[in-house]
N, C-alpha and C. Protein backbone atom coordinates (compact mmCIF):
# COMPACT_ATOMS: atom_id res chain seq x y z
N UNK A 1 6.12 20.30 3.81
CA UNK A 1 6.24 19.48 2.62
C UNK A 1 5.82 18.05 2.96
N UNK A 2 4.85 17.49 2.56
CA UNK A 2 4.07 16.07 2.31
C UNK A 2 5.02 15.03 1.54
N UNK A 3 5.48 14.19 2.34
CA UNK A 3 6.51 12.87 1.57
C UNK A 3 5.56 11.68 1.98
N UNK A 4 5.84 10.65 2.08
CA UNK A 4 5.33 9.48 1.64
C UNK A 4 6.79 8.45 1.11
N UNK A 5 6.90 7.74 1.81
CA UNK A 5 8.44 6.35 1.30
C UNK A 5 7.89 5.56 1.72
N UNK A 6 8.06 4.70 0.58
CA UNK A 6 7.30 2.89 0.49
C UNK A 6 9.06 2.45 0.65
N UNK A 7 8.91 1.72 0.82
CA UNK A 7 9.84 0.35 1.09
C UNK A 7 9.33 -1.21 1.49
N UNK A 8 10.11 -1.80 1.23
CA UNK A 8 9.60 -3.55 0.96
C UNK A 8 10.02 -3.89 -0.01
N UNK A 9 9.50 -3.39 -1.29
CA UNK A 9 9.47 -4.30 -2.11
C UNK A 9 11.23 -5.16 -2.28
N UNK A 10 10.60 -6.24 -3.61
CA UNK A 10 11.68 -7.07 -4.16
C UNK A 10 10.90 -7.84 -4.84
N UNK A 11 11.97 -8.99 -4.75
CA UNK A 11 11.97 -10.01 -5.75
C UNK A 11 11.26 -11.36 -4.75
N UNK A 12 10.42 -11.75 -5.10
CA UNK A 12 9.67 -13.10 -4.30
C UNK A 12 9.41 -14.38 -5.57
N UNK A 13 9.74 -15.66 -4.79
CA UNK A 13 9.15 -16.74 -5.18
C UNK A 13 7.43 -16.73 -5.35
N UNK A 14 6.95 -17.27 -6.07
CA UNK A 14 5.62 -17.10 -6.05
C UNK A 14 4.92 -18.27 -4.30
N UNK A 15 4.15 -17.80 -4.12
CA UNK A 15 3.74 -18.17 -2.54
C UNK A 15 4.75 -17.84 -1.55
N UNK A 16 5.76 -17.10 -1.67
CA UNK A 16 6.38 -16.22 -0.99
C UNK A 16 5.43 -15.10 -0.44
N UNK A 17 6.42 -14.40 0.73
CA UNK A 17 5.45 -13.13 1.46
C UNK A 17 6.18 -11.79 1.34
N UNK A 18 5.78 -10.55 1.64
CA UNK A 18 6.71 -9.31 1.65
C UNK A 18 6.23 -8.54 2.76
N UNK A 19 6.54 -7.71 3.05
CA UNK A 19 5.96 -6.77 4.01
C UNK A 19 6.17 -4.78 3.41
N UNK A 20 5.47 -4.54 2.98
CA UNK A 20 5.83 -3.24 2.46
C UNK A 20 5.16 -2.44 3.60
N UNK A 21 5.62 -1.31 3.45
CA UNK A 21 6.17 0.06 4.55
C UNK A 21 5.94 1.21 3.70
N UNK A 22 4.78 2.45 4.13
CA UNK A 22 4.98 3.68 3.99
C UNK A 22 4.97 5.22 5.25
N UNK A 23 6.05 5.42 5.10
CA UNK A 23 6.30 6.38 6.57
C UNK A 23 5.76 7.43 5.81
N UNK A 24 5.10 8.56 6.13
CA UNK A 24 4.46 9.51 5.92
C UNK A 24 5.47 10.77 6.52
N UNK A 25 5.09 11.74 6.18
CA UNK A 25 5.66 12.91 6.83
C UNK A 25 4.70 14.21 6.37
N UNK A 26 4.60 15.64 7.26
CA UNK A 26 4.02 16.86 6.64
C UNK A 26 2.70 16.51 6.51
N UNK A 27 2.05 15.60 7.38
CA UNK A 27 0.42 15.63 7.10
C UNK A 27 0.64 14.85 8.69
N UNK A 28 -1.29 14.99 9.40
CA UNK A 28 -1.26 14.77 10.48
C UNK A 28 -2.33 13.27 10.20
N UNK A 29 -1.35 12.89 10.26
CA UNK A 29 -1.17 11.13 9.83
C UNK A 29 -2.76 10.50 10.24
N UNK A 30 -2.85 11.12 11.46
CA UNK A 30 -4.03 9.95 12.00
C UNK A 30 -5.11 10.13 11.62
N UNK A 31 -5.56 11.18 10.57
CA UNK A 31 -6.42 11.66 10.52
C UNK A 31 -6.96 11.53 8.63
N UNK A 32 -5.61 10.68 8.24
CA UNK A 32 -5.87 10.86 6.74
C UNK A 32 -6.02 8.86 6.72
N UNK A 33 -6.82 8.64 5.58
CA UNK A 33 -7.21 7.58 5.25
C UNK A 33 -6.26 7.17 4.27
N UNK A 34 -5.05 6.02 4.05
CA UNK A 34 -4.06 5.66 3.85
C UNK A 34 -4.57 4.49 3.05
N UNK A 35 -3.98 4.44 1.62
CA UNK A 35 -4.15 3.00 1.01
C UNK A 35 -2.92 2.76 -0.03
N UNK A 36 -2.88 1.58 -0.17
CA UNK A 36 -2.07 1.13 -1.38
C UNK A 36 -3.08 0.87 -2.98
N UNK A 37 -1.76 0.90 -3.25
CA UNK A 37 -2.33 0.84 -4.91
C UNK A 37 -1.40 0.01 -5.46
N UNK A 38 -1.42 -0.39 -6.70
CA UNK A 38 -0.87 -0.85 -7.36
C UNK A 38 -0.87 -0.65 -9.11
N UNK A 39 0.64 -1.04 -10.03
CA UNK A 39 0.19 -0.44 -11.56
C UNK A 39 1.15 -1.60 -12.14
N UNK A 40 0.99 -2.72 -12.65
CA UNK A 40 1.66 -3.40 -13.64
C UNK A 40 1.78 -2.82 -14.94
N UNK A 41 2.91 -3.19 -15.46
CA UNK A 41 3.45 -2.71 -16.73
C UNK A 41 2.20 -3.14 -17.78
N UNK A 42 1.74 -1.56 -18.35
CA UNK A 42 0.66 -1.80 -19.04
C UNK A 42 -0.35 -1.83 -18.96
N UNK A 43 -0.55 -1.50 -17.66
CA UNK A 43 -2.04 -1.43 -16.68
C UNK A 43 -2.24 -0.03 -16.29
N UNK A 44 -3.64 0.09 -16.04
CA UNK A 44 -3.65 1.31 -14.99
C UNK A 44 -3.80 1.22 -13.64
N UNK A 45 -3.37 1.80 -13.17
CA UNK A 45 -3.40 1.79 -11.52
C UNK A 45 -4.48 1.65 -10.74
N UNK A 46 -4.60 0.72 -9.57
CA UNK A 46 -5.40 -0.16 -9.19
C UNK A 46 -5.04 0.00 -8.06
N UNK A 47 -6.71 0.00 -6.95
CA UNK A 47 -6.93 -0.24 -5.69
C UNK A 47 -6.40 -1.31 -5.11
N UNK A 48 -5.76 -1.17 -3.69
CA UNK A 48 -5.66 -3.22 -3.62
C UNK A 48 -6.01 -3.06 -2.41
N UNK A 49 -5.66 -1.71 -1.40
CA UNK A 49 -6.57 -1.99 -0.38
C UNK A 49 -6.47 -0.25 0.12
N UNK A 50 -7.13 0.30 1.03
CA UNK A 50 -7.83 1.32 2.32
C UNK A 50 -7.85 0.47 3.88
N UNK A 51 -7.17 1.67 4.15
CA UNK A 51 -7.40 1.99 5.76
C UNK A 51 -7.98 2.91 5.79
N UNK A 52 -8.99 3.37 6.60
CA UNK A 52 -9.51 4.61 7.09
C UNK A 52 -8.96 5.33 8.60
N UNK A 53 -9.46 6.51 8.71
CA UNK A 53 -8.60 7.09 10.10
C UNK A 53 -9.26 6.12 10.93
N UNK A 54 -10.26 5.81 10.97
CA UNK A 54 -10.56 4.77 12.29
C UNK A 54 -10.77 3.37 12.41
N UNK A 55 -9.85 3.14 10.98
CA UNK A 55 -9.40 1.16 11.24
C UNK A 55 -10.34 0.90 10.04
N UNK A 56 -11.45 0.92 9.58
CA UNK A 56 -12.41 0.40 8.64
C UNK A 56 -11.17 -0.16 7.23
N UNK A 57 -11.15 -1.11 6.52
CA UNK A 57 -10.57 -1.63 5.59
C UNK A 57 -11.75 -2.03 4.40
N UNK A 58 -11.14 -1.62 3.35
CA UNK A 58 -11.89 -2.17 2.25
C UNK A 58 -10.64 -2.60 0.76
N UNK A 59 -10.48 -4.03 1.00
CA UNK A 59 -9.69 -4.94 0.20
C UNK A 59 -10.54 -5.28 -1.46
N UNK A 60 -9.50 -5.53 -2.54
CA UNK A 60 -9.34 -5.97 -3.85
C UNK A 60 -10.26 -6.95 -3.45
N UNK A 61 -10.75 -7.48 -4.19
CA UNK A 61 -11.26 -8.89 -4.26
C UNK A 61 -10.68 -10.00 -4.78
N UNK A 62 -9.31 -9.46 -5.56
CA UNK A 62 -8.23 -10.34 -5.77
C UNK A 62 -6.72 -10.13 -4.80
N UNK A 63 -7.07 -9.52 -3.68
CA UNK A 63 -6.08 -10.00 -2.49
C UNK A 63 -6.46 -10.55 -1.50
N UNK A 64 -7.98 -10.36 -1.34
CA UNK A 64 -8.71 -10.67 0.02
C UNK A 64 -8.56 -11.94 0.12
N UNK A 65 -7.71 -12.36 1.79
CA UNK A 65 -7.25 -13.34 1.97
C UNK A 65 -5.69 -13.76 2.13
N UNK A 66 -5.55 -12.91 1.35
CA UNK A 66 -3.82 -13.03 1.47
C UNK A 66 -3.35 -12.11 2.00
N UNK A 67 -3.48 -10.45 1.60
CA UNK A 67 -3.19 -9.14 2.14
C UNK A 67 -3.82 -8.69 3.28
N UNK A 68 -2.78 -7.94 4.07
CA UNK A 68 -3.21 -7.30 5.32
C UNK A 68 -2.94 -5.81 5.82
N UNK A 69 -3.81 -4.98 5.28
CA UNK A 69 -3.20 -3.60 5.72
C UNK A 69 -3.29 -3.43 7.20
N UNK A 70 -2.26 -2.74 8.09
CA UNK A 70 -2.90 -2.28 9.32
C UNK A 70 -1.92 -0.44 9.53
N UNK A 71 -2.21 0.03 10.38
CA UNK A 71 -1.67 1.33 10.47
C UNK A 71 -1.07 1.59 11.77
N UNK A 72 0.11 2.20 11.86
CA UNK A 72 0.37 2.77 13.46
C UNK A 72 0.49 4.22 13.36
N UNK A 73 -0.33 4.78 14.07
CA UNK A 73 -0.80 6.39 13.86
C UNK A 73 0.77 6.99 15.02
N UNK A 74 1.17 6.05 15.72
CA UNK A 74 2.51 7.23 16.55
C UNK A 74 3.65 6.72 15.40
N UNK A 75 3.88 5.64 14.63
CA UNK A 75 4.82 6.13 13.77
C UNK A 75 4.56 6.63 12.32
N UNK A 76 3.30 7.29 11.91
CA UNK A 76 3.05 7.78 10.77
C UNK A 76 3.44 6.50 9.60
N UNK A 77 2.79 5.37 10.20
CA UNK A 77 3.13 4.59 8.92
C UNK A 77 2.01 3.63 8.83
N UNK A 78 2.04 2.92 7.67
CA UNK A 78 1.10 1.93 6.93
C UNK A 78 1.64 0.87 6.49
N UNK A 79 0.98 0.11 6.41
CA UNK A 79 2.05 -1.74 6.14
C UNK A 79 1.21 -2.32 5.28
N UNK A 80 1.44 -2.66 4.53
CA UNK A 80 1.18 -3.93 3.70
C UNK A 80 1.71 -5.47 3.63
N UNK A 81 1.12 -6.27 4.68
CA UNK A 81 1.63 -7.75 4.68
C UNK A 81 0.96 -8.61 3.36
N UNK A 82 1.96 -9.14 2.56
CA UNK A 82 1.09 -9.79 1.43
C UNK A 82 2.02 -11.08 1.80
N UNK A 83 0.88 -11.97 1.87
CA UNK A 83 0.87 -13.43 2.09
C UNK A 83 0.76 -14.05 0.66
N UNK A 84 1.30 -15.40 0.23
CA UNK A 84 0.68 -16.50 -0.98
C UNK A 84 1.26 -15.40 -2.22
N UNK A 85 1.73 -14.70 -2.34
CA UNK A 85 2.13 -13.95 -3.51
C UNK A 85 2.27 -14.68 -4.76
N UNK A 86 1.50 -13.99 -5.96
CA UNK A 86 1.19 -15.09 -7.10
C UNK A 86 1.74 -14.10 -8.33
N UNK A 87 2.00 -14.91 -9.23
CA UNK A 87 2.64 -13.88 -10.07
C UNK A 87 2.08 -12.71 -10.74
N UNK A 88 1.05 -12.56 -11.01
CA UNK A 88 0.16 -11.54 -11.01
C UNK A 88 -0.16 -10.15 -10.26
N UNK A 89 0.58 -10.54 -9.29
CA UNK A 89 1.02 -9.35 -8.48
C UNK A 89 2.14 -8.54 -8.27
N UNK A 90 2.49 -9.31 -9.65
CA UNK A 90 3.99 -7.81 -9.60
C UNK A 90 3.08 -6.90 -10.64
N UNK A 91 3.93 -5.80 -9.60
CA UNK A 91 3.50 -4.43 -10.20
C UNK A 91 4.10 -3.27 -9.17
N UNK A 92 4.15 -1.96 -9.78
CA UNK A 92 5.10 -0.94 -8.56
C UNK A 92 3.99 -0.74 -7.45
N UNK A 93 3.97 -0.39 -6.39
CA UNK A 93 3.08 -0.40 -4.96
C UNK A 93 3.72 0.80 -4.63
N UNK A 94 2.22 0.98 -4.34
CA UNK A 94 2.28 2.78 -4.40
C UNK A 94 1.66 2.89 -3.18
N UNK A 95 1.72 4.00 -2.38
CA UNK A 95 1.43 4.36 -0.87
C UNK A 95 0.61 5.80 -1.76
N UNK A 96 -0.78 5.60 -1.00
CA UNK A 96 -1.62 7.29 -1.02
C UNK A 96 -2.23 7.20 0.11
N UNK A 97 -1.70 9.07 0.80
CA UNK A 97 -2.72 9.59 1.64
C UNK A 97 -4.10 10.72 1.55
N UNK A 98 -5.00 10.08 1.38
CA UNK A 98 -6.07 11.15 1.39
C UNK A 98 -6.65 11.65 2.55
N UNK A 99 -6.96 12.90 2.44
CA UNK A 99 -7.18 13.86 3.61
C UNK A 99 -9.03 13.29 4.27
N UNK A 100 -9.57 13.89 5.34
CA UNK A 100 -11.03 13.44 5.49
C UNK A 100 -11.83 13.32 4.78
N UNK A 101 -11.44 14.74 4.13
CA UNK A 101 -12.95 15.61 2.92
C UNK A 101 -12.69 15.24 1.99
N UNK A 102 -11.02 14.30 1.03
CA UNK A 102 -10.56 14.23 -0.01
C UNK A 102 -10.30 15.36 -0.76
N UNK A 103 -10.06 15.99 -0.23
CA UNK A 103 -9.61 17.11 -0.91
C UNK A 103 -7.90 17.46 -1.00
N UNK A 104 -7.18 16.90 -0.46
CA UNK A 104 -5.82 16.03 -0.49
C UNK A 104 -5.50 15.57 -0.84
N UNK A 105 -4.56 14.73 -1.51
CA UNK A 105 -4.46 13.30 -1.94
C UNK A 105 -2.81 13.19 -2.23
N UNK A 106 -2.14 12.68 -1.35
CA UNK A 106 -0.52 12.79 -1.87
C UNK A 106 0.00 10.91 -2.33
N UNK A 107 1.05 10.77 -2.70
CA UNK A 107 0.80 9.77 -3.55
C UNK A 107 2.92 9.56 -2.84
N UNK A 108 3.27 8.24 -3.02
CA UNK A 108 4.47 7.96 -2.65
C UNK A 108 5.16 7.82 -4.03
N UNK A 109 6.31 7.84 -4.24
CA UNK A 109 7.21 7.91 -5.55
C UNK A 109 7.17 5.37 -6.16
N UNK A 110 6.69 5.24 -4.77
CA UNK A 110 6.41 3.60 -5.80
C UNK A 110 7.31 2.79 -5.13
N UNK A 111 7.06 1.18 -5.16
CA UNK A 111 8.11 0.13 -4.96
C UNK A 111 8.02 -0.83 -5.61
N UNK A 112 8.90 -1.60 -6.42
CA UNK A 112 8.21 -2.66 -6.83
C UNK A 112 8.57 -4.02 -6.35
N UNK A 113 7.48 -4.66 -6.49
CA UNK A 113 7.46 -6.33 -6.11
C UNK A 113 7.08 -7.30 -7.30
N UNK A 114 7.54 -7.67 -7.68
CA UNK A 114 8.29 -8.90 -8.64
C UNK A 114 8.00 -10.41 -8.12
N UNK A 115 7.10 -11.05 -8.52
CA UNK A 115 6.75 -12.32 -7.78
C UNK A 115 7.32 -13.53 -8.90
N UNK A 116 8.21 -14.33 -9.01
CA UNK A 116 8.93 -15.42 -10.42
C UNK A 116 9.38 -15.82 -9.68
N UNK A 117 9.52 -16.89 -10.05
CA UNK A 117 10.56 -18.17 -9.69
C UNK A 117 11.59 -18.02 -10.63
């Protein structure tokens, strides 16, 4: 059975930072290409960044600069460091793993981050 748990989120000042967390389980982690997403109330769900199995990143063009994905393949997990947080970036943050071929694709149950003063 394929799980996926985000954790991080909350409540941030705007130019505040967070660090979100997805531990994986039931898939052989190092080998699947890991990204976040994101869905504000009223929106549809949106890229914000990719890791690939061998480090390659491809960022939003409205985080680049602030956000930092990186991956540790011995603890089956993925990070999201978001720096300068602006209010525009609340929305639930979602963890997906896709397989090599994409023919996979498992998705985390969500976290949300809330950026207000």
């Amino acid at each position: 059975q394929v799980q996926l748990v985000e954790s991080g989120g909350g409540l941030v000042q705007p130019g505040g930072s967070l660090r979100l967390s997805c531990v994986a389980s039931g898939i052989i982690f190092a080998t699947y290409t890991m990204g976040w997403y994101r869905q504000a109330p009223g929106q549809e769900r949106e890229l914000v960044v990719f890791i690939s199995s061998s480090g390659s990143t491809n960022y939003a063009d409205s985080v680049k600069g602030r956000f930092t994905i990186s991956r540790d393949n011995v603890k089956n997990s993925v990070y999201l460091q978001m720096n300068s947080l602006k209010a525009e970036d609340t929305a639930v943050y979602y963890c997906k793993a896709t397989s090599i071929n994409g023919a996979r694709n498992y998705w985390g149950q969500g976290t949300q981050v809330t950026v207000s003063s």
